[in-house]
Protein backbone atom coordinates (compact mmCIF):
# COMPACT_ATOMS: atom_id res chain seq x y z
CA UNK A 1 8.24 23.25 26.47
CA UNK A 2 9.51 22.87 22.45
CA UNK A 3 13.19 22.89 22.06
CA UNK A 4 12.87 23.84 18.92
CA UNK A 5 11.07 27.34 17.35
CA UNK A 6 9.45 27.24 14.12
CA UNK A 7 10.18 30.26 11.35
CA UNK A 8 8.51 30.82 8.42
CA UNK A 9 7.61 33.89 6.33
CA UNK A 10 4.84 35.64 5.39
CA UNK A 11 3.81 33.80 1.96
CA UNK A 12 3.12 30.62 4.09
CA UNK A 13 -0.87 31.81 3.96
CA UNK A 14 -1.41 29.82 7.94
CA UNK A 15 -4.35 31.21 9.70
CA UNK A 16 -3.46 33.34 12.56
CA UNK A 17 -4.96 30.71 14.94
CA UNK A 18 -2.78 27.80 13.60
CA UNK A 19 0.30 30.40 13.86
CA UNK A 20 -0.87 30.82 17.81
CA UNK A 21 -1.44 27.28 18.45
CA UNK A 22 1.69 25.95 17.52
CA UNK A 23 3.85 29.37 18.12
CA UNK A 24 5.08 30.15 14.50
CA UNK A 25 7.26 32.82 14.35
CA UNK A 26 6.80 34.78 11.05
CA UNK A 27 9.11 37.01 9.15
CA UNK A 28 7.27 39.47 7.04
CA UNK A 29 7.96 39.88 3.29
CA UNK A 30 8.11 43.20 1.65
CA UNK A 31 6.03 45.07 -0.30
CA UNK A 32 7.09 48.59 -2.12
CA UNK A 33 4.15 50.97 -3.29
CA UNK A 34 5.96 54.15 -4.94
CA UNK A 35 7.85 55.23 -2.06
CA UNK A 36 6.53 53.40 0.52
CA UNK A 37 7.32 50.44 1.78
CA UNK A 38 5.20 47.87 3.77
CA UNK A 39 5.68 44.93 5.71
CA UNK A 40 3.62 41.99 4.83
CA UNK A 41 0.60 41.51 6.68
CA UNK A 42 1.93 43.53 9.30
CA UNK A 43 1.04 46.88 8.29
CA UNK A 44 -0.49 46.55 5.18
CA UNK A 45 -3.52 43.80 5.34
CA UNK A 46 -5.47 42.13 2.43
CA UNK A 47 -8.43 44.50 2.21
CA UNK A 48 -6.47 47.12 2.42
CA UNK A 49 -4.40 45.85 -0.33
CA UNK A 50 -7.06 45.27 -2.83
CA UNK A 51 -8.90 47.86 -1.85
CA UNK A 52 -6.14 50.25 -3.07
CA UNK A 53 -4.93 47.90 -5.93
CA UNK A 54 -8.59 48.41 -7.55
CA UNK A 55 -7.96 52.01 -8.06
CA UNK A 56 -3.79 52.25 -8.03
CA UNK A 57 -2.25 53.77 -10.74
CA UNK A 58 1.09 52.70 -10.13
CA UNK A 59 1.28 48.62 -9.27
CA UNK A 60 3.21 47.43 -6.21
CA UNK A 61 6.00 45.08 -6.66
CA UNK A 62 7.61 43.27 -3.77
CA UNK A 63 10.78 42.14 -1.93
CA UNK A 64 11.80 39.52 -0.05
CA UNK A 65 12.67 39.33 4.37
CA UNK A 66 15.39 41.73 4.52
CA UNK A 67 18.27 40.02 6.81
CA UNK A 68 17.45 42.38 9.58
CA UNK A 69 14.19 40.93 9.97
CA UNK A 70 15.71 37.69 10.04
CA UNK A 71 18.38 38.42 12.93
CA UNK A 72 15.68 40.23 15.16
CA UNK A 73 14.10 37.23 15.18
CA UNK A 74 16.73 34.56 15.33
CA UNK A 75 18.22 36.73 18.16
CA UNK A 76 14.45 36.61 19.92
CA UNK A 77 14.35 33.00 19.71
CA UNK A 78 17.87 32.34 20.93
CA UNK A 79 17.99 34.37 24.04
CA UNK A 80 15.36 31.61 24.92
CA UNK A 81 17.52 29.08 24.37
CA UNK A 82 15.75 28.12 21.57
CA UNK A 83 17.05 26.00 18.37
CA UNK A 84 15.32 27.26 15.07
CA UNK A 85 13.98 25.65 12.19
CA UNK A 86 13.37 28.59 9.39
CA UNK A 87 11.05 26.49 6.58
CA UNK A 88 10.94 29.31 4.11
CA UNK A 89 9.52 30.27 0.54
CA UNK A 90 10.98 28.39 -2.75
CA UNK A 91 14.45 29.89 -3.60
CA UNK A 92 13.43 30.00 -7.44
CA UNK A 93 10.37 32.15 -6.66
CA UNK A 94 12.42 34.75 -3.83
CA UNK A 95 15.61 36.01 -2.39
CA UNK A 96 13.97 35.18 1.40
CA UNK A 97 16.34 32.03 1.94
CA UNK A 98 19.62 34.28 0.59
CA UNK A 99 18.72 36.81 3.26
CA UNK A 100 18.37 33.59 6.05
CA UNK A 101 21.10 32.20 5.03
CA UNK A 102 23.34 35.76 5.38
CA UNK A 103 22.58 36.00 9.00
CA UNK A 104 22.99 32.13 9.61
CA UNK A 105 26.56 32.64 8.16
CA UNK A 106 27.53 35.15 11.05
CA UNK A 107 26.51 32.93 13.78
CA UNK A 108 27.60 28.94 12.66
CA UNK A 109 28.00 28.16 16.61
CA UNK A 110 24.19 28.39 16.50
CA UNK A 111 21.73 26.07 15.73
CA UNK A 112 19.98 27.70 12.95
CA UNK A 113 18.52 25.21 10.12
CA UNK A 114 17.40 26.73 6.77
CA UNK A 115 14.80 24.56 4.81
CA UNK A 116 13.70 25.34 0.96
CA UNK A 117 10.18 24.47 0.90
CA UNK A 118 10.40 24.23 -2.70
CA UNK A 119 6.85 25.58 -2.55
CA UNK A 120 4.73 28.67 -1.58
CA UNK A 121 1.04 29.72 0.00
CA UNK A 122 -0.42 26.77 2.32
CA UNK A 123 1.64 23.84 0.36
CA UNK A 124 4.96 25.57 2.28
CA UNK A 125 2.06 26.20 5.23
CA UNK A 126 1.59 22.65 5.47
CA UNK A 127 5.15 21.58 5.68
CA UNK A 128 5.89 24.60 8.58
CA UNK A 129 2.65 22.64 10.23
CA UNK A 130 3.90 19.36 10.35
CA UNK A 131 7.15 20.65 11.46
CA UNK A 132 5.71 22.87 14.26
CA UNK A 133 3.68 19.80 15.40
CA UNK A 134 6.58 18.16 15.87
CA UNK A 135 8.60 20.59 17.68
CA UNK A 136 5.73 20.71 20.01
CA UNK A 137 5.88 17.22 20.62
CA UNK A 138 9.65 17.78 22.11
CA UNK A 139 11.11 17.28 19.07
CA UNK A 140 14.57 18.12 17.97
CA UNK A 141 15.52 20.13 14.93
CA UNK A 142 16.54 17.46 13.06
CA UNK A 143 13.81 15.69 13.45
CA UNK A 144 11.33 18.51 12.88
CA UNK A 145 13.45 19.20 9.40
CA UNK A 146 13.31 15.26 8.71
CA UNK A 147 9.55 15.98 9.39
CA UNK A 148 9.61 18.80 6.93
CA UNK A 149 10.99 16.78 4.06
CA UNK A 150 8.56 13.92 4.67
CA UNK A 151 6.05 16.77 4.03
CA UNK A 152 7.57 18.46 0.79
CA UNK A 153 7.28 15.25 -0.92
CA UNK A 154 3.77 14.89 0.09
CA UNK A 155 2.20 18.42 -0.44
CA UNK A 156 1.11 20.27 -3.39
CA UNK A 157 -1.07 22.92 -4.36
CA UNK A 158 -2.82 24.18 -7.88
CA UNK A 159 -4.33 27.57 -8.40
CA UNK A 160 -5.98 29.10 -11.32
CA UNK A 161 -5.95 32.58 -12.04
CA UNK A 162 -8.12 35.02 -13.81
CA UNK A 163 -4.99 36.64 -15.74
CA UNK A 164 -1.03 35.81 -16.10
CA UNK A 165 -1.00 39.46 -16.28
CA UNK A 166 0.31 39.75 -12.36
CA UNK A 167 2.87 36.86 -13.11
CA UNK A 168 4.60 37.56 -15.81
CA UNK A 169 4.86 41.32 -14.45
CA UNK A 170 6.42 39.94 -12.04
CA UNK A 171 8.94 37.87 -13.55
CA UNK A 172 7.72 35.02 -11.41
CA UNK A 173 5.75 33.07 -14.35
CA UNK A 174 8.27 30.12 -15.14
CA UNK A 175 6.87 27.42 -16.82
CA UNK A 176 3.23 29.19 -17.75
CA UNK A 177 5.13 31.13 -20.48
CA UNK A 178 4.15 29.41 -22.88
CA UNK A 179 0.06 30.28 -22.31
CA UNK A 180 1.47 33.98 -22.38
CA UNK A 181 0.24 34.12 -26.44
CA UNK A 182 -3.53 33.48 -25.23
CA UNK A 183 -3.40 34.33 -22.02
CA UNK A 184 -6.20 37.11 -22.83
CA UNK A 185 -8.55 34.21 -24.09
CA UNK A 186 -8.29 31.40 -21.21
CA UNK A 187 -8.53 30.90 -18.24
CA UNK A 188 -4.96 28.80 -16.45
CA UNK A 189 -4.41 26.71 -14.27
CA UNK A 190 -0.93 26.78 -12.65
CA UNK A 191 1.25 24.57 -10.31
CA UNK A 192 4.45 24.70 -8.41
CA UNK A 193 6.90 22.26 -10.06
CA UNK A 194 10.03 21.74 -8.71
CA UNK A 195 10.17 25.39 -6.83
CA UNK A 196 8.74 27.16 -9.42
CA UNK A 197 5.43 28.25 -11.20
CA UNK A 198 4.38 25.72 -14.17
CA UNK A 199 1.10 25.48 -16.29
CA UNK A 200 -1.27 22.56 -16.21
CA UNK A 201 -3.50 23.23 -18.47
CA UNK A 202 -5.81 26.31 -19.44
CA UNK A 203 -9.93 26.15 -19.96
CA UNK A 204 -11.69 28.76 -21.16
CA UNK A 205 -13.95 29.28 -18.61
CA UNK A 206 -13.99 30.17 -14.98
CA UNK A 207 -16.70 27.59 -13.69
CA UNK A 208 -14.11 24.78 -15.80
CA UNK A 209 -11.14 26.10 -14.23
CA UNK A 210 -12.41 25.69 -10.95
CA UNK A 211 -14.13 22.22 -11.42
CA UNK A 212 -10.67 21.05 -13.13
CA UNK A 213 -8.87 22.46 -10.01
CA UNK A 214 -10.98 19.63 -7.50
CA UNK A 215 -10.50 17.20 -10.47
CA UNK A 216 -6.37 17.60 -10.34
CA UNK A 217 -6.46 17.38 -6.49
CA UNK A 218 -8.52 14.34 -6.73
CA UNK A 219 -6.20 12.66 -9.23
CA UNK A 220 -3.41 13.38 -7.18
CA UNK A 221 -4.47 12.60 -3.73
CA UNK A 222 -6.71 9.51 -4.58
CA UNK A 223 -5.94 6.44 -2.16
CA UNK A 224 -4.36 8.38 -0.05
CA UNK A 225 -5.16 9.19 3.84
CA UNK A 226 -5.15 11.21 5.44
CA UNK A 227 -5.66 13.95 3.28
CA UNK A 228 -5.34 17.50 4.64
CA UNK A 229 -7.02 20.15 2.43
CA UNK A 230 -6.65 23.78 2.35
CA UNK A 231 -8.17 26.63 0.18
CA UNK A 232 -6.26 30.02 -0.81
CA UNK A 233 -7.74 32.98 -2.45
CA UNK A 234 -6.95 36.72 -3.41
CA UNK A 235 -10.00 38.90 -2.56
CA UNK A 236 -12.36 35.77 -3.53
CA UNK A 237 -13.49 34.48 -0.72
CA UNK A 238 -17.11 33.47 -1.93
CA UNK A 239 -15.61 31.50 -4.53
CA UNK A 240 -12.33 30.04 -2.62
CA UNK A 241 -15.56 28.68 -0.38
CA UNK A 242 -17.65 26.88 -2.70
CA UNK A 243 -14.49 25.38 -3.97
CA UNK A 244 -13.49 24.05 -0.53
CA UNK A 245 -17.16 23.14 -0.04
CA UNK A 246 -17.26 21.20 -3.28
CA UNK A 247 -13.68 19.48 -3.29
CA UNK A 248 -14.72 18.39 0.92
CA UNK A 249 -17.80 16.36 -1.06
CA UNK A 250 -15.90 15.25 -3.05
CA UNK A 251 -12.84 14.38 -1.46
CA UNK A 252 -13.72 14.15 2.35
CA UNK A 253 -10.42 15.12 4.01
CA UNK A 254 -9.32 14.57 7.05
CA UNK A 255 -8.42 18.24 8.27
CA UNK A 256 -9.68 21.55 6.30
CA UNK A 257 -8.24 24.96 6.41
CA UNK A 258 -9.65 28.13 5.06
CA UNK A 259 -7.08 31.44 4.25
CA UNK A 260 -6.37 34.53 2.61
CA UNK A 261 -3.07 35.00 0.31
CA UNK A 262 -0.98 37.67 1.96
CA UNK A 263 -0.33 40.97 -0.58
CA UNK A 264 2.81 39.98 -1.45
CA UNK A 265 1.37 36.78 -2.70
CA UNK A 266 -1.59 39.21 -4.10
CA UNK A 267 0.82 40.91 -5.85
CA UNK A 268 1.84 38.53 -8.37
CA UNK A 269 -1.27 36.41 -8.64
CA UNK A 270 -3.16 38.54 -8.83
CA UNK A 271 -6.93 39.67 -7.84
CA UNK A 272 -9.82 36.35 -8.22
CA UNK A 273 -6.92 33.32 -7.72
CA UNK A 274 -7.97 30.71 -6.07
CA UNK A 275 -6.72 27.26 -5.36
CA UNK A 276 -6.58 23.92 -3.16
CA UNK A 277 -3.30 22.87 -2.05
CA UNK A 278 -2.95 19.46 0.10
CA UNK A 279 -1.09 17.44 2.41
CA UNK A 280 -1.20 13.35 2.03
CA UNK A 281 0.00 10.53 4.21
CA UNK A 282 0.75 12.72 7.40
């Protein structure tokens, strides 16, 4: 049995049957739609989502794992004796490791670790599974975090988008300011850089965009094995395909994974992103 419990939140875009195979434990984000107020994935799910978005008048914005969420788990995990890993959502792009770190604070005779991905979607979903393999393996928590950090530095992932109009909304737009003046007439191409979003490059069509997406992935994964590959999309899942399908020619990884962006993700990227994001050398 794992000494050590896995926790991640709900931007970390695993497929259910990864989360079940290696027992995740996943704190829902929050999303707030006039006066309601959802949990992530929980009880509002992606169709749903977009399915409403298409004809909302008023746009959803989102908040991050309230601390409650984060002690009703923490306290779950340690009645079972368990130690916990929480491998959690950028800090420049959410508030979710502030509200981990408040509950941590009231219990320091615990062992309670709290890890900045530094990235989001299935790039932070690759790091949780490396870490989660691990702690099945009878790891302990410092060497599932030391596992974790071996991943952040090898894991990346680069989306393109149909608008920045979500983003900048948002506030969560960074570095891709600057493509903000013809943001109407191109089509981006983004990146997380150092915890937060960052352009690199625009095209000006959607077939480019998506070709130059597999050609990034390439340049940055080249030599390199294994490779694990994973594709993301919001509501595109006919495209998000043929782009796996293509970059797998091309690139012939070693491990694939398919998933949907959760709403809050949604949210601020908006309807038609896709991306690839990766995992080398693990």
């Amino acid at each position: 049995m794992s000494l050590v419990s896995i926790v991640t939140d709900s931007t970390a875009s695993i497929p259910e049957e990864l989360i079940k195979e290696y027992d995740i434990s996943l704190v829902p984000q929050v999303l707030i739609w006039g006066e309601e107020t959802f949990e992530d994935g929980v009880d509002i799910q992606p169709k749903e989502f977009y399915d409403r978005l298409a004809v909302a008048e008023e746009m959803p914005t989102t908040s991050q794992v309230t601390p409650k969420s984060f002690q009703k788990i923490f306290d779950e995990l340690l009645a079972k004796d368990k130690e916990i890993l929480a491998i959690l959502i950028s800090q420049p792009l959410s508030g979710t490791i502030a509200s981990a770190l408040q509950v941590q604070e009231t219990m320091p005779e615990k062992k309670i670790e709290i890890f900045d991905s530094q990235s989001v979607s299935l790039a932070l979903g690759f790091q949780v599974l490396a870490a989660a393999k691990a702690a099945k393996e009878g790891a302990s928590v410092e060497e599932c975090r030391q596992m974790a950090e071996k991943a952040r530095d090898r894991t990346g992932v680069v989306f393109a988008v149909d608008t920045l109009e979500f983003l900048h909304r948002g506030g969560r737009i960074g570095g891709a300011k600057r493509l903000m003046g013809t943001a109407l007439r191109i089509k981006p191409i983004l990146e997380i850089v150092d915890g937060k979003i960052d352009a690199v490059e625009s095209v000006r069509t959607r077939k480019k965009s998506l070709n130059r997406v597999i050609e990034i992935i390439h340049e940055r994964t080249k030599g390199k094995s294994p490779l694990r590959l994973g594709a993301l999309h919001a509501n595109s899942p006919d495209v998000a395909q043929m782009l796996l399908d293509v970059a797998c020619t091309k690139l012939n990884p070693d491990e694939k994974i398919f998933t949907e962006i959760s709403p809050v993700l949604g949210t601020h990227a908006g309807p038609g992103t896709v991306g690839l994001a990766y995992m080398v050398e693990m």
